[in-house]
C-alpha atoms as a PDB file:
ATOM      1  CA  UNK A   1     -35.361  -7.574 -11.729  1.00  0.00           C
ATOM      2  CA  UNK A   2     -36.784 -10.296  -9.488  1.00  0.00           C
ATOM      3  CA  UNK A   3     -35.535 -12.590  -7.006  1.00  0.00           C
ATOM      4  CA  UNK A   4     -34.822 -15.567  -9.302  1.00  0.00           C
ATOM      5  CA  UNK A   5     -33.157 -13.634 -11.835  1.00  0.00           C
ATOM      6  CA  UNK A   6     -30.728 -11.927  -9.302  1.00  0.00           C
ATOM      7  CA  UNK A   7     -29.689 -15.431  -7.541  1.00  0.00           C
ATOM      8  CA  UNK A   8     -29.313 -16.650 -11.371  1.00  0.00           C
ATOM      9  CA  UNK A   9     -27.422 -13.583 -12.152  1.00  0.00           C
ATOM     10  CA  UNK A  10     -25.378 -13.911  -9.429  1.00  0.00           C
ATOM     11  CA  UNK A  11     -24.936 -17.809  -9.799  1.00  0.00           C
ATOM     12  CA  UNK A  12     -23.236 -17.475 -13.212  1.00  0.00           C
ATOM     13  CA  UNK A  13     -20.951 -14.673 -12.210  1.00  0.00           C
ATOM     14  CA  UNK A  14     -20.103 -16.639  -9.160  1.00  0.00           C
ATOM     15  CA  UNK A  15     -18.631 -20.009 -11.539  1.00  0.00           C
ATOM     16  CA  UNK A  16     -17.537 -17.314 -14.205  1.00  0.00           C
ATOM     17  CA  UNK A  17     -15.037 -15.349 -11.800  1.00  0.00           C
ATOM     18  CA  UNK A  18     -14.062 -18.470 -10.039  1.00  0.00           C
ATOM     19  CA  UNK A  19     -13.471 -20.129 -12.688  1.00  0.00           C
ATOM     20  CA  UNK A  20     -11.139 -16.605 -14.300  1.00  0.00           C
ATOM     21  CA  UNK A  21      -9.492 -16.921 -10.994  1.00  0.00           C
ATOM     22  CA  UNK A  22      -8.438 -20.327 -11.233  1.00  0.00           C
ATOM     23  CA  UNK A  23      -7.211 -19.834 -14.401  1.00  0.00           C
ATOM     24  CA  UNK A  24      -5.155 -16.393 -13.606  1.00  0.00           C
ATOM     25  CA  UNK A  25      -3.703 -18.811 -11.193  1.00  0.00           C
ATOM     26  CA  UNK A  26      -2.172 -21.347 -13.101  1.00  0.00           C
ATOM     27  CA  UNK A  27      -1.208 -19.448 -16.489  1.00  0.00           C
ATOM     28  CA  UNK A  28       1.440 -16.679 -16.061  1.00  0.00           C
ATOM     29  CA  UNK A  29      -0.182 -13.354 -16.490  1.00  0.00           C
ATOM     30  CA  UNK A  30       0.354 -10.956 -19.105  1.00  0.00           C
ATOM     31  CA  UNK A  31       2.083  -7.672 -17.538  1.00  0.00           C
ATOM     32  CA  UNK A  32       0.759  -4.786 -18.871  1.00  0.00           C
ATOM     33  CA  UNK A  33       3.288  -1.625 -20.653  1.00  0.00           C
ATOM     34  CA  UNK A  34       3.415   0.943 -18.512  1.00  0.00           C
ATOM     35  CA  UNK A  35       6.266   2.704 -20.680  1.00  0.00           C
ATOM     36  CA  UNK A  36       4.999   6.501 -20.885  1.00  0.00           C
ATOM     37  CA  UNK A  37       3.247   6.959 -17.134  1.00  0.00           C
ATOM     38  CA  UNK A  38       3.980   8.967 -14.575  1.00  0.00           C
ATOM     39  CA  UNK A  39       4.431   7.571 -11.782  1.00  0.00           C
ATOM     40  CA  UNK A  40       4.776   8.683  -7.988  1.00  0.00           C
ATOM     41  CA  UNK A  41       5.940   7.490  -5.314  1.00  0.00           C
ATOM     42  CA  UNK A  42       5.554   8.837  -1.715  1.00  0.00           C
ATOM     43  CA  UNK A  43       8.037   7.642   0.873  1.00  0.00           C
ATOM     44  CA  UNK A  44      10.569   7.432  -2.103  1.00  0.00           C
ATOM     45  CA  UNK A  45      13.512   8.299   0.288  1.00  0.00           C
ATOM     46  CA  UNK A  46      14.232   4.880   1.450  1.00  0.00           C
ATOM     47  CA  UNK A  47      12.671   1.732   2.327  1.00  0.00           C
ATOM     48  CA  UNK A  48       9.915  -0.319  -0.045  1.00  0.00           C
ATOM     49  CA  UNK A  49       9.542   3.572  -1.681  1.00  0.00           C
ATOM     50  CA  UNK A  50      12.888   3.667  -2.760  1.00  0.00           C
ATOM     51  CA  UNK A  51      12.829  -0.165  -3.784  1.00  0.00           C
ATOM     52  CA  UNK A  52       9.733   0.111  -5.546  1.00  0.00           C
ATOM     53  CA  UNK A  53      11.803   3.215  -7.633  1.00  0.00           C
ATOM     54  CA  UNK A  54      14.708   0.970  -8.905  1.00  0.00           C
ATOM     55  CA  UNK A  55      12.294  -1.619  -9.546  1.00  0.00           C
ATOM     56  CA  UNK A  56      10.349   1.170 -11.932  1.00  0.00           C
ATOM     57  CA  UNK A  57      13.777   2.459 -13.155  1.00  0.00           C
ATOM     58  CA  UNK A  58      13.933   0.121 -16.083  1.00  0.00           C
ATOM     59  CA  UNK A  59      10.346   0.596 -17.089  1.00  0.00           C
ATOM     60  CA  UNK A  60      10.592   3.757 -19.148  1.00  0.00           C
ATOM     61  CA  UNK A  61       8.338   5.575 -16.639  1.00  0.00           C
ATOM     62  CA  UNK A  62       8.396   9.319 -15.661  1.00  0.00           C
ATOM     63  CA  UNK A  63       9.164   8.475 -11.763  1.00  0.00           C
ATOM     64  CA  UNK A  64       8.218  11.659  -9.226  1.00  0.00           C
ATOM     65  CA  UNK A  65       9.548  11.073  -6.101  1.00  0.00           C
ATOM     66  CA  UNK A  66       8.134  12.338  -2.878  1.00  0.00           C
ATOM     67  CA  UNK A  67       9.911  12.131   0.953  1.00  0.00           C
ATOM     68  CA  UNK A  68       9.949  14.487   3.566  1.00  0.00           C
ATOM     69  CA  UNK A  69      13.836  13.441   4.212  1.00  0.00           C
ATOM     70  CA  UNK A  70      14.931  15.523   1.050  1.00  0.00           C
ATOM     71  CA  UNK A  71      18.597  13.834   1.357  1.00  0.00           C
ATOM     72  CA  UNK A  72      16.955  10.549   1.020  1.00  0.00           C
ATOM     73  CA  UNK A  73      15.188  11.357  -2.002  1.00  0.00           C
ATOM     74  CA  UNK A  74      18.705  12.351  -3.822  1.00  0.00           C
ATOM     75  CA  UNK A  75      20.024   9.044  -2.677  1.00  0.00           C
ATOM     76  CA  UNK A  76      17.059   7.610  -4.589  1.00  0.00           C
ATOM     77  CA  UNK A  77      17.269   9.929  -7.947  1.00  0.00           C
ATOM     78  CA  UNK A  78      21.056   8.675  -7.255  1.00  0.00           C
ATOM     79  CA  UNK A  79      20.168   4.891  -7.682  1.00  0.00           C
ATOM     80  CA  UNK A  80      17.903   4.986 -10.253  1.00  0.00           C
ATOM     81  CA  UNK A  81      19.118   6.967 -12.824  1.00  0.00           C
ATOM     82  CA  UNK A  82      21.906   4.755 -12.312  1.00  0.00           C
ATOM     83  CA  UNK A  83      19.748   2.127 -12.681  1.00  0.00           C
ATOM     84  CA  UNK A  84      18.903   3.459 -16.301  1.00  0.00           C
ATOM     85  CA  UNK A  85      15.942   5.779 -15.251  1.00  0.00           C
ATOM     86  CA  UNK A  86      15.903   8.831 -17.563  1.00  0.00           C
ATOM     87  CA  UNK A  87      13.412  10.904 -16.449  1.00  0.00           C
ATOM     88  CA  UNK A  88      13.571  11.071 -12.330  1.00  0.00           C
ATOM     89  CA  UNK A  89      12.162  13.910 -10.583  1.00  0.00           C
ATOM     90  CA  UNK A  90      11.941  14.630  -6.850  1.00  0.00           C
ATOM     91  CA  UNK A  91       9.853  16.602  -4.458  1.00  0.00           C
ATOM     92  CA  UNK A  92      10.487  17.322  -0.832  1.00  0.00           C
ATOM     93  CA  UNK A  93       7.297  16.792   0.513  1.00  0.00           C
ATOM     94  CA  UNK A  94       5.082  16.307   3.919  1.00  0.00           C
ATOM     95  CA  UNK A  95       2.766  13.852   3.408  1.00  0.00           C
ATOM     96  CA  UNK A  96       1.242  14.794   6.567  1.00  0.00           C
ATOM     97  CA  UNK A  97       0.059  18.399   5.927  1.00  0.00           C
ATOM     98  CA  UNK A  98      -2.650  18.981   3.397  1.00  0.00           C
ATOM     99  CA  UNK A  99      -1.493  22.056   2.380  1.00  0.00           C
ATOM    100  CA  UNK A 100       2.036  21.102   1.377  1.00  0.00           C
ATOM    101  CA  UNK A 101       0.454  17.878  -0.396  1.00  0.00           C
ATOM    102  CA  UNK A 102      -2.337  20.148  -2.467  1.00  0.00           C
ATOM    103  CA  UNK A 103       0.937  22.631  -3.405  1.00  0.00           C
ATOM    104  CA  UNK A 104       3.224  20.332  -4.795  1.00  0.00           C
ATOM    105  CA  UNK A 105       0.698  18.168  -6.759  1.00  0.00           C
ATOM    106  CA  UNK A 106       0.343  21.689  -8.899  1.00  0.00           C
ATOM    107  CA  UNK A 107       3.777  22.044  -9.222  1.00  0.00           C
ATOM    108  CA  UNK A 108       4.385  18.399 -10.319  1.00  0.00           C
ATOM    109  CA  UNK A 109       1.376  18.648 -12.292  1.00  0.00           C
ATOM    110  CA  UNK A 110       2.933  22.242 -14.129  1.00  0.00           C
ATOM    111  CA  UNK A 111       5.851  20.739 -14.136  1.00  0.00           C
ATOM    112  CA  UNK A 112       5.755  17.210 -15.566  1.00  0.00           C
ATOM    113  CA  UNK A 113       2.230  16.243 -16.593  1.00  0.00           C
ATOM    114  CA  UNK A 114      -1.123  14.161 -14.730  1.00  0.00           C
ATOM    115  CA  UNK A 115       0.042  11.890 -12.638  1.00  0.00           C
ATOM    116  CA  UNK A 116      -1.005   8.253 -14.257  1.00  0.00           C
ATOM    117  CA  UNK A 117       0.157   5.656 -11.669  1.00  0.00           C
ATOM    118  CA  UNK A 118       0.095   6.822  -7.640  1.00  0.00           C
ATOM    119  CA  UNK A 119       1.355   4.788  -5.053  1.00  0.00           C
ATOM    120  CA  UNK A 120       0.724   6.440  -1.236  1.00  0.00           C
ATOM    121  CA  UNK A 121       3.952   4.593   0.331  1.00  0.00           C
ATOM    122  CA  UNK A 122       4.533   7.163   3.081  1.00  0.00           C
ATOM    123  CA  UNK A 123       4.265   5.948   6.666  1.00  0.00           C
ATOM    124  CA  UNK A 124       5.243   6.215  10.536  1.00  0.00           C
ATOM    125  CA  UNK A 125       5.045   3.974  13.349  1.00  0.00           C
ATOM    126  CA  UNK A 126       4.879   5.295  16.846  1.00  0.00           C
ATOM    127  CA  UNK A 127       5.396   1.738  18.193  1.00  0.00           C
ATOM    128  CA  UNK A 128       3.883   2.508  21.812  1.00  0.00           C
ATOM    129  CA  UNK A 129       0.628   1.567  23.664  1.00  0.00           C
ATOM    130  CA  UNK A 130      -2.267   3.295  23.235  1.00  0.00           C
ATOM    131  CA  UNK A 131      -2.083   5.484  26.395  1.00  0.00           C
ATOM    132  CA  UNK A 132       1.160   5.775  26.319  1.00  0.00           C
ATOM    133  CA  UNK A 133       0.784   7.529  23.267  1.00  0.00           C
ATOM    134  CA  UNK A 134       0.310  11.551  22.630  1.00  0.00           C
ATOM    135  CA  UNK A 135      -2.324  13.095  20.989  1.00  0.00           C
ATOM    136  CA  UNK A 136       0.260  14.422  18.610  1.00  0.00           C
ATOM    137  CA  UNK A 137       1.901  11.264  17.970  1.00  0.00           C
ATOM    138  CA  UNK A 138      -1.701   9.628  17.290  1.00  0.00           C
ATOM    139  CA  UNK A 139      -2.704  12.511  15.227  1.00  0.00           C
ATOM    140  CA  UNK A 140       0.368  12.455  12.790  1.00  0.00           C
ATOM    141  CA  UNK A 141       0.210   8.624  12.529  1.00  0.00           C
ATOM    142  CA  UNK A 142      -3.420   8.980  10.989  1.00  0.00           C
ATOM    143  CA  UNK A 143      -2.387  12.224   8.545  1.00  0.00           C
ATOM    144  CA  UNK A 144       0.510  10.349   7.133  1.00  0.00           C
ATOM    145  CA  UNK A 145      -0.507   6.632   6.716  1.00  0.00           C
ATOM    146  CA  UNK A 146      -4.351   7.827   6.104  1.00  0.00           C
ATOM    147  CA  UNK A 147      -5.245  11.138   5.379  1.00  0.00           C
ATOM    148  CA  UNK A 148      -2.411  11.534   2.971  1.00  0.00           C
ATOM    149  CA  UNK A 149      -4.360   9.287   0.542  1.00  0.00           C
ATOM    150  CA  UNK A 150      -7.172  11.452   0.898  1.00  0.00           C
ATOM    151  CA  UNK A 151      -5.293  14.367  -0.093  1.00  0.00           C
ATOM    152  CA  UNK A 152      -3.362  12.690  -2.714  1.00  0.00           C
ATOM    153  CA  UNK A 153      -6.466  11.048  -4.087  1.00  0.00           C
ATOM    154  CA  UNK A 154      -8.208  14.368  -4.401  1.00  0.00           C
ATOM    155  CA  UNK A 155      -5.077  15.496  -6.343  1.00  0.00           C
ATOM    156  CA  UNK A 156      -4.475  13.616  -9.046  1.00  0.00           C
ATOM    157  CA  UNK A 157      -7.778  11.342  -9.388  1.00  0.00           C
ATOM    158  CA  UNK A 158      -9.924  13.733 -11.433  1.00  0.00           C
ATOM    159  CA  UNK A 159      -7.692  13.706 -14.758  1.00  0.00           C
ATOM    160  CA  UNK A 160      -7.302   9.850 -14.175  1.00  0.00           C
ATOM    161  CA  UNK A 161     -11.506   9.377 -13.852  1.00  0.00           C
ATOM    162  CA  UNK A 162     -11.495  12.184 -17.130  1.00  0.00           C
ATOM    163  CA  UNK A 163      -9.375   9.931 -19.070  1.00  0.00           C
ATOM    164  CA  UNK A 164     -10.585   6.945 -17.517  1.00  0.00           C
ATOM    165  CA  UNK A 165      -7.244   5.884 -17.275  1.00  0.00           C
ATOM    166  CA  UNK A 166      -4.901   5.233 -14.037  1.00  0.00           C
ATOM    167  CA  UNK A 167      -3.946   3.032 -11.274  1.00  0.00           C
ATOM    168  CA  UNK A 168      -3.777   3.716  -7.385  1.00  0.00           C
ATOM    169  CA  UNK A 169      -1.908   1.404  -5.304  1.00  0.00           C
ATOM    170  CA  UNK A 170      -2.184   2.072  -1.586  1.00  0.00           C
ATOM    171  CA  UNK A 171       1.007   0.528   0.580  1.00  0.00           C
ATOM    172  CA  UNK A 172      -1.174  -0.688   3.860  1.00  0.00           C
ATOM    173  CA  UNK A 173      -0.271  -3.760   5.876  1.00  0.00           C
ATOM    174  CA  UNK A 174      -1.500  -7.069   7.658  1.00  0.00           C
ATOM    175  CA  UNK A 175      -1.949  -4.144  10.572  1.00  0.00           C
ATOM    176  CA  UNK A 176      -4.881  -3.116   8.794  1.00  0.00           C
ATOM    177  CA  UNK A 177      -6.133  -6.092   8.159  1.00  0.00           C
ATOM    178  CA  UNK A 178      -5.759  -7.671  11.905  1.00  0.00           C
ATOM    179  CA  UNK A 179      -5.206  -5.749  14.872  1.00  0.00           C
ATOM    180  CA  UNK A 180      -1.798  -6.089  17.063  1.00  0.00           C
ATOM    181  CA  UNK A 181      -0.981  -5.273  20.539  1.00  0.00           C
ATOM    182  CA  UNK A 182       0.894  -2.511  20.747  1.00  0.00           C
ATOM    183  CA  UNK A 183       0.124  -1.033  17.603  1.00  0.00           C
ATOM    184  CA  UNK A 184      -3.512   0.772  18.158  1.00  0.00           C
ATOM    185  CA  UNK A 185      -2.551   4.103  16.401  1.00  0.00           C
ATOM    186  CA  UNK A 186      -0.808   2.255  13.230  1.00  0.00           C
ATOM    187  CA  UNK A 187      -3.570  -0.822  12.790  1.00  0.00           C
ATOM    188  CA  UNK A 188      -6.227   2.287  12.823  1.00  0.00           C
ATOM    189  CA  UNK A 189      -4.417   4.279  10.185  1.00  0.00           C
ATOM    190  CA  UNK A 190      -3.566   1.168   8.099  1.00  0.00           C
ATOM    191  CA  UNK A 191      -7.567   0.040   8.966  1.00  0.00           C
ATOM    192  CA  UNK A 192      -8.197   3.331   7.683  1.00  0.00           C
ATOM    193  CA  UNK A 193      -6.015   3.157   4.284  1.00  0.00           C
ATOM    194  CA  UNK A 194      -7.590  -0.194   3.216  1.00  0.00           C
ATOM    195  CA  UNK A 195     -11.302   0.887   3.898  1.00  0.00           C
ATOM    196  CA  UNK A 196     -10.575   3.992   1.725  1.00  0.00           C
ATOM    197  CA  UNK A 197      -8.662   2.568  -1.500  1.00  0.00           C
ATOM    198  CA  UNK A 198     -11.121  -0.108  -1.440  1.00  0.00           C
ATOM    199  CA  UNK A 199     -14.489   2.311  -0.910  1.00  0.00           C
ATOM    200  CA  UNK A 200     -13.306   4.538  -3.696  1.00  0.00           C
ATOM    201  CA  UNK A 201     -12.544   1.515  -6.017  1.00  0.00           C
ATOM    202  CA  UNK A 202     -16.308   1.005  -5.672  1.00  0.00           C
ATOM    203  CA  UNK A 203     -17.035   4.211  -6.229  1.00  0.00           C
ATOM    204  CA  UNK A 204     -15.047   3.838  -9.476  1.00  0.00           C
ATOM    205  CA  UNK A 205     -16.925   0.632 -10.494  1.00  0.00           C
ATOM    206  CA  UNK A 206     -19.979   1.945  -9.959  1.00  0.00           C
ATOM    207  CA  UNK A 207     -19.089   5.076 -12.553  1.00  0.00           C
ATOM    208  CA  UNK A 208     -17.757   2.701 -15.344  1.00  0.00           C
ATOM    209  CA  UNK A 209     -14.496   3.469 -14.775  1.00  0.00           C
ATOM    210  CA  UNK A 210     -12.812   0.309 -15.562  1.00  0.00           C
ATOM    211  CA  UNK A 211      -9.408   1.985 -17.114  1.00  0.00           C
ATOM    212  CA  UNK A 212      -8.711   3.264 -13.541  1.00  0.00           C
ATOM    213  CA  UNK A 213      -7.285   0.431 -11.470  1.00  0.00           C
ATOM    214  CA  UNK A 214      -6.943  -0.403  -7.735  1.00  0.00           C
ATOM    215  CA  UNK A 215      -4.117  -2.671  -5.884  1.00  0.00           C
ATOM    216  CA  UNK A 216      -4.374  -3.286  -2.227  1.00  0.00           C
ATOM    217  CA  UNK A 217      -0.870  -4.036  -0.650  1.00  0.00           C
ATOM    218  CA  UNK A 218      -1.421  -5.731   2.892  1.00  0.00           C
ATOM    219  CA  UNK A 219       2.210  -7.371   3.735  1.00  0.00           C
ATOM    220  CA  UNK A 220       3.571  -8.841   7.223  1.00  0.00           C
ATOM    221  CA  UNK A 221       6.245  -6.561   9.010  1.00  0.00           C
ATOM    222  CA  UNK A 222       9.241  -6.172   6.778  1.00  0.00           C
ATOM    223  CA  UNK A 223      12.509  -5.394   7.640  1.00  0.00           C
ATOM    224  CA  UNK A 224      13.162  -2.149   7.049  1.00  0.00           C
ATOM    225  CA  UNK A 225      14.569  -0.737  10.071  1.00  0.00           C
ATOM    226  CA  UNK A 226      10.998   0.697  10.818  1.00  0.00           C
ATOM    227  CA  UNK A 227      10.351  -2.061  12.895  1.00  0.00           C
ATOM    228  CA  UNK A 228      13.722  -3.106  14.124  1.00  0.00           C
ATOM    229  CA  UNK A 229      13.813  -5.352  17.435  1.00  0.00           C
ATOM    230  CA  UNK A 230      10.277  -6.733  16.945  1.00  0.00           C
ATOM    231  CA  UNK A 231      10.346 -10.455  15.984  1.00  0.00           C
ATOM    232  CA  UNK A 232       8.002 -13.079  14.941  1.00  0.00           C
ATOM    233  CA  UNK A 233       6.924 -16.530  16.841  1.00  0.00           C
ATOM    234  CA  UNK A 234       6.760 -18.742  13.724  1.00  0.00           C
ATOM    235  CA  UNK A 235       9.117 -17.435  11.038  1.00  0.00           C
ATOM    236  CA  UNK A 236       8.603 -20.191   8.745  1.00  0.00           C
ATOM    237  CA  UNK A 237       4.909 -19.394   8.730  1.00  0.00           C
ATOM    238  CA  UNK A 238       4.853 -15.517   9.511  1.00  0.00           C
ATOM    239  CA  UNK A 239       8.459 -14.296   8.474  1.00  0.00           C
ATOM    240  CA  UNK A 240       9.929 -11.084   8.633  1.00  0.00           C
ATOM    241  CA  UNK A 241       9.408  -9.888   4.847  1.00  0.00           C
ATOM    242  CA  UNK A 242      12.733  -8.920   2.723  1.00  0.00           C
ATOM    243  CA  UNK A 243      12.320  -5.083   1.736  1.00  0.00           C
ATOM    244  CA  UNK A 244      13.505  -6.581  -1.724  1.00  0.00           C
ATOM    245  CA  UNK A 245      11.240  -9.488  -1.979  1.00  0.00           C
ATOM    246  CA  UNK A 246       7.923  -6.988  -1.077  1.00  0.00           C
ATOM    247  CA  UNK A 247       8.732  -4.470  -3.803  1.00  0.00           C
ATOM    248  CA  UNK A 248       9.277  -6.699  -6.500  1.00  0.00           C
ATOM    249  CA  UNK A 249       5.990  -8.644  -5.788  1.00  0.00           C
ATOM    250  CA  UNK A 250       4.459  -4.914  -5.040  1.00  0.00           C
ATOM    251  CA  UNK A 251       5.605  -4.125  -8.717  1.00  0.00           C
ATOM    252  CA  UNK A 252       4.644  -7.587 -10.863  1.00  0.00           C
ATOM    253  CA  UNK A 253       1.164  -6.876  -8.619  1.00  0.00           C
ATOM    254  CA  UNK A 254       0.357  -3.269 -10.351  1.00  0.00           C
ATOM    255  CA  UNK A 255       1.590  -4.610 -13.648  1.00  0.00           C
ATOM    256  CA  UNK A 256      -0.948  -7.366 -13.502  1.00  0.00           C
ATOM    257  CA  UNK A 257      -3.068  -5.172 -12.204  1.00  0.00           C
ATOM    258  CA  UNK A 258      -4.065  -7.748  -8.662  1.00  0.00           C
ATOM    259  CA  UNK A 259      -6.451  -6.171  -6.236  1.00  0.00           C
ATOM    260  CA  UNK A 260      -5.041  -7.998  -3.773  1.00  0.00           C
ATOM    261  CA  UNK A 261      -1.488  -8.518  -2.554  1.00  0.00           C
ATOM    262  CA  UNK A 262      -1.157  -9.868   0.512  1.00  0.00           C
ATOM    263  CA  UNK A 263       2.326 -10.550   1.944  1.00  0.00           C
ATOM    264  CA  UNK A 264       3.112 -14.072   3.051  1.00  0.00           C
ATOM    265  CA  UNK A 265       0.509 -16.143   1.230  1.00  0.00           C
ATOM    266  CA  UNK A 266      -0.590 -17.620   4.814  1.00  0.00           C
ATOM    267  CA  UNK A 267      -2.137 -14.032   5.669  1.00  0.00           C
ATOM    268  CA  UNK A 268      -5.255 -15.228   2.952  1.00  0.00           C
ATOM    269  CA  UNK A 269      -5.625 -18.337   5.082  1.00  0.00           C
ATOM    270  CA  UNK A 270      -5.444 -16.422   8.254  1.00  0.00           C
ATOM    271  CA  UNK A 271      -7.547 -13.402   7.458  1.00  0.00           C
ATOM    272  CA  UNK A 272     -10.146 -15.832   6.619  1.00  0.00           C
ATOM    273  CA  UNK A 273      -9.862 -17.520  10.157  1.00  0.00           C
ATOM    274  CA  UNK A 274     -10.468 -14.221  11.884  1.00  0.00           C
ATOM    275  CA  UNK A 275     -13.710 -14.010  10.011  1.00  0.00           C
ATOM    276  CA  UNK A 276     -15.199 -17.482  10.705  1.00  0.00           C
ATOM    277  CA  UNK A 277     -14.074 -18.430  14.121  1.00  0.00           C
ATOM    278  CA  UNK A 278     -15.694 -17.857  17.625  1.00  0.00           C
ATOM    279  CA  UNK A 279     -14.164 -13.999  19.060  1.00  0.00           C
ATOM    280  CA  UNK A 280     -12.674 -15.822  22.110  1.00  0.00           C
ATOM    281  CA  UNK A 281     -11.210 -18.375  19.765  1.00  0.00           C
ATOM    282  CA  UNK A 282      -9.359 -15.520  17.491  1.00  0.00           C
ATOM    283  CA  UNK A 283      -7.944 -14.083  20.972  1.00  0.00           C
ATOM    284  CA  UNK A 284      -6.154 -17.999  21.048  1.00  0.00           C
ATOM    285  CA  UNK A 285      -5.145 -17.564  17.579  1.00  0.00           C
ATOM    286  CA  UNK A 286      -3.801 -14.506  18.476  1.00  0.00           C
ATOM    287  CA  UNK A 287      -1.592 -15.713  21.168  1.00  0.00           C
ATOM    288  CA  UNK A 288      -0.404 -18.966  19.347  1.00  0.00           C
ATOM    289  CA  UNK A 289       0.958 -16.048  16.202  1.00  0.00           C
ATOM    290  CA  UNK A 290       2.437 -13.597  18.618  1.00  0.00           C
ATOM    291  CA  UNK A 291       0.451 -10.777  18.070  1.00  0.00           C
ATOM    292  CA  UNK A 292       0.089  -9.716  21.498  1.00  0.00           C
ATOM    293  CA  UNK A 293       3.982 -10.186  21.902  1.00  0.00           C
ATOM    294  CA  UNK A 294       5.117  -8.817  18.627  1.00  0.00           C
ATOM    295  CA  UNK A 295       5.645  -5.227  19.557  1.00  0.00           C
ATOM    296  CA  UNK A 296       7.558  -6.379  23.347  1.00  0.00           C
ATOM    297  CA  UNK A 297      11.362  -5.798  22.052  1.00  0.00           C
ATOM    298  CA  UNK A 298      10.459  -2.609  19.454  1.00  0.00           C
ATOM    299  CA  UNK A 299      12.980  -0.235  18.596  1.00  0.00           C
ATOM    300  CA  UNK A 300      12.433   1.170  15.833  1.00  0.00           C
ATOM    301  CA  UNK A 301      14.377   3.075  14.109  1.00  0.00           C
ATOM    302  CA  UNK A 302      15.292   7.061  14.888  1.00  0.00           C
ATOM    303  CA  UNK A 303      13.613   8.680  12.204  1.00  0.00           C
ATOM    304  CA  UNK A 304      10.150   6.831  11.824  1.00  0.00           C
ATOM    305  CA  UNK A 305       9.320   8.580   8.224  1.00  0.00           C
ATOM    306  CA  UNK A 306       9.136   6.320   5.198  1.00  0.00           C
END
């Protein structure tokens, strides 16, 4: 095809997807039955995993829960069966060895069925500079919030690309989006888990596997208690997300199937900032949203696992 015919090409898909945008934007979208799936959930024992569970619970979904904090993931079966879930199962499970990951996708696969719906949830934060930091420390950070996809991905893709049917929704954050101070080992992890899910979404496009679909999930800091004592400059602009708020609009997000969710809406402006200003001008930017300050009062809370 030549040059003209590309641009032309290109052109009309251009006003045609804009256009589809626009309208997605104003009309309420149709959310899509997902009564029947299987879905899992990794860092189901508390936080946005356990959230995103309840907010499943009333869905008619197979949920599979996965945690590493075994006690948590009771607490969770707990809630939503009596939330109306009927079919809960849970998995002790960590995310952060390969081996464990590969072994208990067989049994839930033996088990239950093919996973239809994944959602890699499970993270840590170390919360310390980058040379204050072990090896070990930096090393688990990237196995849980990264690698784990990998392994996951490897797991339970193949049925969903055989049956060209599926969804994978990848819990990442504005930290992989935009770097912070403070936060090297957890902005290269979350870098890490946004490259992938969106790389392998390609790959899927370019196979013609349009029944298996993709959401991104890119919010601001949430309150969790995984980032306790960190606070933001401008709270009106960049607040501290409600765990509640985040899985809800997580949820509506993979029923509509959006690529895209990114948590406030002033992260799309922002984001698209970083990419058109001057370096030394994002470093201002920077300053004026408190991301070099963001991490000065972390706590944390004592067990980092999602």
């Amino acid at each position: 095809m030549n040059f003209l015919l590309e641009t032309l090409r290109l052109i009309l898909f251009t006003i045609y997807y804009n256009v589809e945008a626009l309208i997605k934007l104003l009309i309420p979208l149709r959310m899509k039955d997902v009564s029947g799936e299987i879905v899992l959930i990794t860092g189901a024992g508390s936080g946005i995993g356990r959230l995103m569970a309840l907010e499943f619970a009333s869905l008619d979904v197979s949920l599979v829960l996965w945690d590493i904090n075994e006690d948590g993931l009771k607490e969770t079966a707990r809630q939503v069966k009596e939330k109306g879930a009927s079919m809960v199962h849970y998995y002790q499970c960590d995310c952060s060895d390969r081996a464990v990951v590969y072994r208990v996708a067989d049994q839930v696969k033996n088990e239950i069925g093919d996973v239809t719906m994944l959602i890699n949830n499970a993270g840590i934060v170390s919360g310390k500079k980058f040379m204050e930091t072990s090896d070990a420390l930096i090393e688990k950070t990237l196995r849980v919030n990264a690698m784990s996809h990998f392994w996951t991905y490897k797991a339970f893709l193949p049925n969903m690309i055989a049956k060209n049917h599926g969804h994978l929704v990848s819990v990442a954050s504005s930290a992989g989006l935009i770097g912070v101070n403070g936060l090297a080992d957890y902005c290269a992890s979350k870098f890490a888990a946004v490259g992938f899910a969106e790389s392998v979404a390609l790959e899927l496009t370019a196979e013609g596997k349009d029944g298996v679909k993709t959401t991104i999930v890119c919010p601001y800091f949430i309150n969790t208690g995984m980032f306790d004592g960190c606070e933001t400059k401008w709270p009106r602009l960049l607040p501290i997300l409600r765990p509640e708020y985040v899985a809800k609009r997580i949820v509506s997000g993979i029923l509509s199937d959006q690529v895209y969710i990114l948590l406030p809406w002033s992260l799309y402006i922002l984001l698209a900032v970083k990419c058109l200003v001057p370096h030394k001008q994002s470093v201002v930017l920077g300053m004026y949203f408190g991301a070099f300050n963001f991490m000065d009062a972390f706590k944390g809370r004592e067990k980092k696992q999602d």
